[in-house]
N, C-alpha and C. Protein backbone atom coordinates (compact mmCIF):
# COMPACT_ATOMS: atom_id res chain seq x y z
N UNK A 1 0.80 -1.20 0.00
CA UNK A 1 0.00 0.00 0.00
C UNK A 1 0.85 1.27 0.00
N UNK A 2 2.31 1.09 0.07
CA UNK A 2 2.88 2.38 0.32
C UNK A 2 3.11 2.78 -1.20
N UNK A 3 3.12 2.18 -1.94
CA UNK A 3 3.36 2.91 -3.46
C UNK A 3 1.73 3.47 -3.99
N UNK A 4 0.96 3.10 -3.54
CA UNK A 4 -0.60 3.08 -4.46
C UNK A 4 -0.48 4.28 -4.75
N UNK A 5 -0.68 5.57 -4.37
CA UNK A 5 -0.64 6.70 -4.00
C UNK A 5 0.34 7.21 -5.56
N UNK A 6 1.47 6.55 -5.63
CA UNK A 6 2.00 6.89 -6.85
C UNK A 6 1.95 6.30 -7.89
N UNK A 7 1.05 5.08 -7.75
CA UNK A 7 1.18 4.21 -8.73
C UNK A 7 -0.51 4.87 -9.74
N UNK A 8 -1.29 5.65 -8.66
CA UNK A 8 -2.33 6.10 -9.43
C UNK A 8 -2.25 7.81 -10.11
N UNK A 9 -1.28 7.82 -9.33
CA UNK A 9 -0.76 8.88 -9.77
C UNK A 9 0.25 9.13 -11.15
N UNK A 10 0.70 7.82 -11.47
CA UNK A 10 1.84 8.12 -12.64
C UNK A 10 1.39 8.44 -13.64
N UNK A 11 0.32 7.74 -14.11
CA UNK A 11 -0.02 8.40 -15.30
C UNK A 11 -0.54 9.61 -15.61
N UNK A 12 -0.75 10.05 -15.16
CA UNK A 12 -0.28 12.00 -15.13
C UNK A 12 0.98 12.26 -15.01
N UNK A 13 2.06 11.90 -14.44
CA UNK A 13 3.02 12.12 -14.43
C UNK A 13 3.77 11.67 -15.65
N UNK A 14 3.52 10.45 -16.18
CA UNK A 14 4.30 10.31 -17.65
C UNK A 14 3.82 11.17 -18.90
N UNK A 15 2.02 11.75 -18.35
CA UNK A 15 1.58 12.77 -19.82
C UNK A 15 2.71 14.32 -19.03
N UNK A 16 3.22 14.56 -17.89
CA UNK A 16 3.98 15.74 -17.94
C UNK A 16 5.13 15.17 -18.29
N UNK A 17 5.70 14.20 -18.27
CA UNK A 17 6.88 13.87 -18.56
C UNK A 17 6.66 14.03 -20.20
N UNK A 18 6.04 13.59 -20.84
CA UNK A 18 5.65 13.80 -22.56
C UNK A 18 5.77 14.71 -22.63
N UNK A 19 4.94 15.80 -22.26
CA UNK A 19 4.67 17.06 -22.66
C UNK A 19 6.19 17.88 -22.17
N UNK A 20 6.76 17.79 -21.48
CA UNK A 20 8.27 18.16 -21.06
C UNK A 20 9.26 17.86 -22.07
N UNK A 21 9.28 16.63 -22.50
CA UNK A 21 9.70 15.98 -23.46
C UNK A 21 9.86 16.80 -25.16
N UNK A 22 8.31 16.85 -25.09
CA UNK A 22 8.09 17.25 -26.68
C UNK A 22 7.96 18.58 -26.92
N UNK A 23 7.62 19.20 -26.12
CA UNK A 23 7.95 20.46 -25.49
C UNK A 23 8.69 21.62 -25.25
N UNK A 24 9.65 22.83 -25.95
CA UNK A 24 8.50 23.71 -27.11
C UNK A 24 9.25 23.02 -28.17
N UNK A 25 8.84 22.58 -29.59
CA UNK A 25 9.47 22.21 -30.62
C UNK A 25 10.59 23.21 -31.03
N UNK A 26 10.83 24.66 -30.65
CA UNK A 26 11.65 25.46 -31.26
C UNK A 26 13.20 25.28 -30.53
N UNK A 27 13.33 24.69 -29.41
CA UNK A 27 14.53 24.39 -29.16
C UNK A 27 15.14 23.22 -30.06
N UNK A 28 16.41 23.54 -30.41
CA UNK A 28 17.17 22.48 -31.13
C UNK A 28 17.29 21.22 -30.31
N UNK A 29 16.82 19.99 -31.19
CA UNK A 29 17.36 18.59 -30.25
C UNK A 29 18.49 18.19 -31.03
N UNK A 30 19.46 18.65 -29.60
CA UNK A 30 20.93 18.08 -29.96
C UNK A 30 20.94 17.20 -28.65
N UNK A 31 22.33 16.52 -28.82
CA UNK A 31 22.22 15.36 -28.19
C UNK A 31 22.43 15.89 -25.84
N UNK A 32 23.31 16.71 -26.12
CA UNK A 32 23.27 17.72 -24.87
C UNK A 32 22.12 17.84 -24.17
N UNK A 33 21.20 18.47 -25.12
CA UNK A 33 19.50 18.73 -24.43
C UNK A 33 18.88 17.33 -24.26
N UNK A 34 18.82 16.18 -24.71
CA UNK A 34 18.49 15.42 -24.63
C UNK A 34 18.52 14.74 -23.47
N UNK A 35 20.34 14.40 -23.01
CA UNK A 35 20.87 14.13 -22.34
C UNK A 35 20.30 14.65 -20.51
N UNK A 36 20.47 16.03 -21.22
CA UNK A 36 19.66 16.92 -20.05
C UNK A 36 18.36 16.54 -19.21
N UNK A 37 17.42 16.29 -20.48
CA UNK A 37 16.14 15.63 -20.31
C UNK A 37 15.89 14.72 -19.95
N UNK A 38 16.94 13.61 -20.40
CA UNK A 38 16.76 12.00 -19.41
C UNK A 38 17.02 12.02 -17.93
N UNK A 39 18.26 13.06 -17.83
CA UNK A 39 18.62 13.40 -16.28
C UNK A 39 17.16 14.18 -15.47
N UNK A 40 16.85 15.09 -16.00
CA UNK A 40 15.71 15.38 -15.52
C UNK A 40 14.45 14.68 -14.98
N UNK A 41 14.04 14.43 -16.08
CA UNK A 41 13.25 13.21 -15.79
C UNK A 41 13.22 12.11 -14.74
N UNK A 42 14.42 11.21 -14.92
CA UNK A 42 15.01 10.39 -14.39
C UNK A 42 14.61 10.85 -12.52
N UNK A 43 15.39 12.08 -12.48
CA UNK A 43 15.49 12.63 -11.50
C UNK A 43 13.97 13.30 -10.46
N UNK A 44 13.85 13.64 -11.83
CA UNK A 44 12.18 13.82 -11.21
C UNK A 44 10.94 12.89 -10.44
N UNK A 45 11.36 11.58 -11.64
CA UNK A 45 10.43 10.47 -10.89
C UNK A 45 11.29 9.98 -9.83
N UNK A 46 12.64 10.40 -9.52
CA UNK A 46 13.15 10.02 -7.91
C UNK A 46 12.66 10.32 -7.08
N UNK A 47 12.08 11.66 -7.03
CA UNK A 47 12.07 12.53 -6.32
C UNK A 47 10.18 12.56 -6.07
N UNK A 48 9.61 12.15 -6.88
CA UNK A 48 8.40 11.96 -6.86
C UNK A 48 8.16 10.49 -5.99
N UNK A 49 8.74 9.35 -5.94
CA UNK A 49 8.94 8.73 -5.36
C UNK A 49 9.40 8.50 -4.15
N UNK A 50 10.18 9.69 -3.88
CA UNK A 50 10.96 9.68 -2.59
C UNK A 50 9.91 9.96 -1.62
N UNK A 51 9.29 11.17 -2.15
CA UNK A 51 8.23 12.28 -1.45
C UNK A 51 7.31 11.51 -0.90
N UNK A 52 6.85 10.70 -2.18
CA UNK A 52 5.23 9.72 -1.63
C UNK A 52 5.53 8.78 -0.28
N UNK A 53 6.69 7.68 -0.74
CA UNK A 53 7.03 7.34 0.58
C UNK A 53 7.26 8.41 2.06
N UNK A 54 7.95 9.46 2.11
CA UNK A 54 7.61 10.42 3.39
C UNK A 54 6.72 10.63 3.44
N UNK A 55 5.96 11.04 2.35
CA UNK A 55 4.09 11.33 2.55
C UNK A 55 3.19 10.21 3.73
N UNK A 56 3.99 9.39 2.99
CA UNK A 56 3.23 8.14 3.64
C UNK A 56 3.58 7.50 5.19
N UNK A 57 4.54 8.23 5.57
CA UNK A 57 5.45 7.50 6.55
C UNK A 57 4.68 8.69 8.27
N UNK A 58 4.60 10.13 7.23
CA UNK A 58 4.32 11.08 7.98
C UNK A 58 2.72 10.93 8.60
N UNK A 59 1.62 10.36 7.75
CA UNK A 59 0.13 10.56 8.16
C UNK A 59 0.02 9.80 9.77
N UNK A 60 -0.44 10.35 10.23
CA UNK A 60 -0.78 9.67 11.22
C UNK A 60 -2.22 8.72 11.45
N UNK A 61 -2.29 8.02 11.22
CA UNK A 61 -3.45 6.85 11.48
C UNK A 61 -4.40 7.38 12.51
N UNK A 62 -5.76 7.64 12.47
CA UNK A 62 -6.88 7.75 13.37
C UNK A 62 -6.84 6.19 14.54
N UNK A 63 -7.18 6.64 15.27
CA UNK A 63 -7.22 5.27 16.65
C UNK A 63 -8.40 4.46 15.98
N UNK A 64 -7.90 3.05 16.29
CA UNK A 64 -9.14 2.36 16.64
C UNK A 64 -9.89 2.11 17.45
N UNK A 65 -11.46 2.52 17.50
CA UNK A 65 -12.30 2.03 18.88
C UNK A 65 -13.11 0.69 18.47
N UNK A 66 -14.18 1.12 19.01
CA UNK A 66 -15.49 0.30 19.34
C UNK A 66 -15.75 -0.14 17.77
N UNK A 67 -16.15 0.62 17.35
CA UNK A 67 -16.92 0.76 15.52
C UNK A 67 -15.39 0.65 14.52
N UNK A 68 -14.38 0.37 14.91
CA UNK A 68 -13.19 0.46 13.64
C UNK A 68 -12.73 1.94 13.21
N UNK A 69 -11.63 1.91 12.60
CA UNK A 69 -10.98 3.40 12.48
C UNK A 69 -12.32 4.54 12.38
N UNK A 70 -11.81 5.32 12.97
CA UNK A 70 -12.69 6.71 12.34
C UNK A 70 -12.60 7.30 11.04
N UNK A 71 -12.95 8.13 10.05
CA UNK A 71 -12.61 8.70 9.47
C UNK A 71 -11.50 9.36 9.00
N UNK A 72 -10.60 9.62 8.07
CA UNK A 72 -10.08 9.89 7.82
C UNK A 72 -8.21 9.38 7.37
N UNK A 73 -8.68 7.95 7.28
CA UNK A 73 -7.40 6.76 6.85
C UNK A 73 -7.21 6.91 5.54
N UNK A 74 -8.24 7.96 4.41
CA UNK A 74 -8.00 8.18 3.16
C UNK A 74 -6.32 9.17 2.96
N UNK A 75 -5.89 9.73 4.19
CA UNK A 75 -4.98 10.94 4.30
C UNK A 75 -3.95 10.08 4.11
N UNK A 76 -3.82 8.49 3.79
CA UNK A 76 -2.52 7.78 4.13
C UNK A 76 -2.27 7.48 2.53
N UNK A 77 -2.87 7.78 1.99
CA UNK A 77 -3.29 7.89 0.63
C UNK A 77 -2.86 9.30 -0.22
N UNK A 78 -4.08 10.12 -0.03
CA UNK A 78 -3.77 11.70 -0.51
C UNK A 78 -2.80 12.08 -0.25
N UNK A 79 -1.95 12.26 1.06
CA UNK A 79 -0.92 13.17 1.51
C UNK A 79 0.60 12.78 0.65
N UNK A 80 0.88 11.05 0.32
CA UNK A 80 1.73 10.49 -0.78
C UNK A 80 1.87 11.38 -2.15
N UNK A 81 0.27 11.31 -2.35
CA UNK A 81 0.27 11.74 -3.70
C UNK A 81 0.51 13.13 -3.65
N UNK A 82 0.19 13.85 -2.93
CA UNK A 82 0.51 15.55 -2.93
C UNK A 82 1.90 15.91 -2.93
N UNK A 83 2.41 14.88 -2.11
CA UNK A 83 3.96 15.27 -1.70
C UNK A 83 4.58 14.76 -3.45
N UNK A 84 4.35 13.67 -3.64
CA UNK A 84 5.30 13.71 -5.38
C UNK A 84 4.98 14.21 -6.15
N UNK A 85 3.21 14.96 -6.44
CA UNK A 85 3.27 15.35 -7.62
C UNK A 85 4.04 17.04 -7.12
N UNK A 86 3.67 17.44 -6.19
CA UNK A 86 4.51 18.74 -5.85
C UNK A 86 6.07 18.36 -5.88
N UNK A 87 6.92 17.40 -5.38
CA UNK A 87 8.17 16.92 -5.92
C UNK A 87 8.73 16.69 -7.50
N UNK A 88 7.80 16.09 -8.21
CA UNK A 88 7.84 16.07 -9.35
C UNK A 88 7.73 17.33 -10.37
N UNK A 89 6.77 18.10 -9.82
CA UNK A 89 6.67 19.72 -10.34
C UNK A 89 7.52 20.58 -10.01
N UNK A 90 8.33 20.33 -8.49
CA UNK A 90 9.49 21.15 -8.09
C UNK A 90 10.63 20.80 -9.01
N UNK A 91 10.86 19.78 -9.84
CA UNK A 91 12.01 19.31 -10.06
C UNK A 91 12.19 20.36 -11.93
N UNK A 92 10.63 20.04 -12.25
CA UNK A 92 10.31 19.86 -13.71
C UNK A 92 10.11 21.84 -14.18
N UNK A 93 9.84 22.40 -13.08
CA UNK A 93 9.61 23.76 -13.53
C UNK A 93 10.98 24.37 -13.35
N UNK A 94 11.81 24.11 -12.73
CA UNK A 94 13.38 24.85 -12.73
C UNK A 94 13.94 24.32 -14.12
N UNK A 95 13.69 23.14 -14.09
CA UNK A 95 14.70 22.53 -15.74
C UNK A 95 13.66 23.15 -16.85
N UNK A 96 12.55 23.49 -16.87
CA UNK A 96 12.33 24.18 -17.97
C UNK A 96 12.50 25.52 -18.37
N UNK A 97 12.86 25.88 -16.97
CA UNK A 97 13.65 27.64 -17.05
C UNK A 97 14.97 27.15 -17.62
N UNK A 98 15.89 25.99 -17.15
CA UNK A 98 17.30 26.36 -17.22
C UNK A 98 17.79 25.74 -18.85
N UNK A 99 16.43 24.56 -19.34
CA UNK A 99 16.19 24.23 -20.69
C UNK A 99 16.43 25.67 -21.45
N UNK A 100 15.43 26.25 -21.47
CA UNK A 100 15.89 28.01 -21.77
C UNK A 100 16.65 28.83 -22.25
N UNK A 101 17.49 28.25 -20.89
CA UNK A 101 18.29 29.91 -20.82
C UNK A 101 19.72 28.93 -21.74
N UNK A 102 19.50 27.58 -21.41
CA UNK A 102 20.98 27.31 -22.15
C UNK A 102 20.68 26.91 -23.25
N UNK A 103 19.27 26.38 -24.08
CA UNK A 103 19.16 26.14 -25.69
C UNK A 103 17.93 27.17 -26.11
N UNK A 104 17.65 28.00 -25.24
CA UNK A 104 16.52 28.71 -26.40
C UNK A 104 17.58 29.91 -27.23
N UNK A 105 16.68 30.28 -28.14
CA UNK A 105 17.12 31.21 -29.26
C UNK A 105 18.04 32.57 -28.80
N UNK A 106 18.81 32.71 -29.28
CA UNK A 106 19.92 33.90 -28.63
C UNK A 106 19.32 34.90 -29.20
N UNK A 107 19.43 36.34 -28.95
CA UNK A 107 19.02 37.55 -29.51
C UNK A 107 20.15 38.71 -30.23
């Protein structure tokens, strides 16, 4: 159960990984930027991974009584997924600035 959280989550994460990927067509694909991009990536779903597990490690479980958990055991869940896709977006919005500044168009 400690991966679910990212495992329903990836596929959104591989359409940003695409769209990162293919993403703007006007930069030149040389082999450098490329290179760049696998590291990125790569790095990103580390880091998206890393997160969910702390996500998951951090929730704290409602007590059990009389009637079985109370409400709110869905948070062992949600809080995974918040933490990687915000990990995954922390990683992916700096490399598309620094994609940029080192292959977009000179003036």
């Amino acid at each position: 159960m400690r991966y679910l959280a990212i495992l329903l989550l990836s596929p959104w994460l591989l359409i940003l990984c695409w769209g990162y990927w293919a993403y703007p067509k006007s930069l030149p694909r040389v082999t450098a930027r490329r290179v760049f991009d696998v590291l990125v990536v790569l790095l990103a779903m580390l880091a998206a991974a890393q997160c969910a597990v702390i996500g998951f490690d951090r929730v704290d479980l409602p007590s059990v009584d009389g009637f079985g958990r109370a409400s709110g055991a869905i948070w062992q869940q949600v809080l995974p997924a918040l933490y990687g896709y915000a990990a995954f977006t922390a990683v992916l919005i700096p490399a598309i600035w620094l994609r940029h500044v080192l292959w977009g168009r000179r003036r």
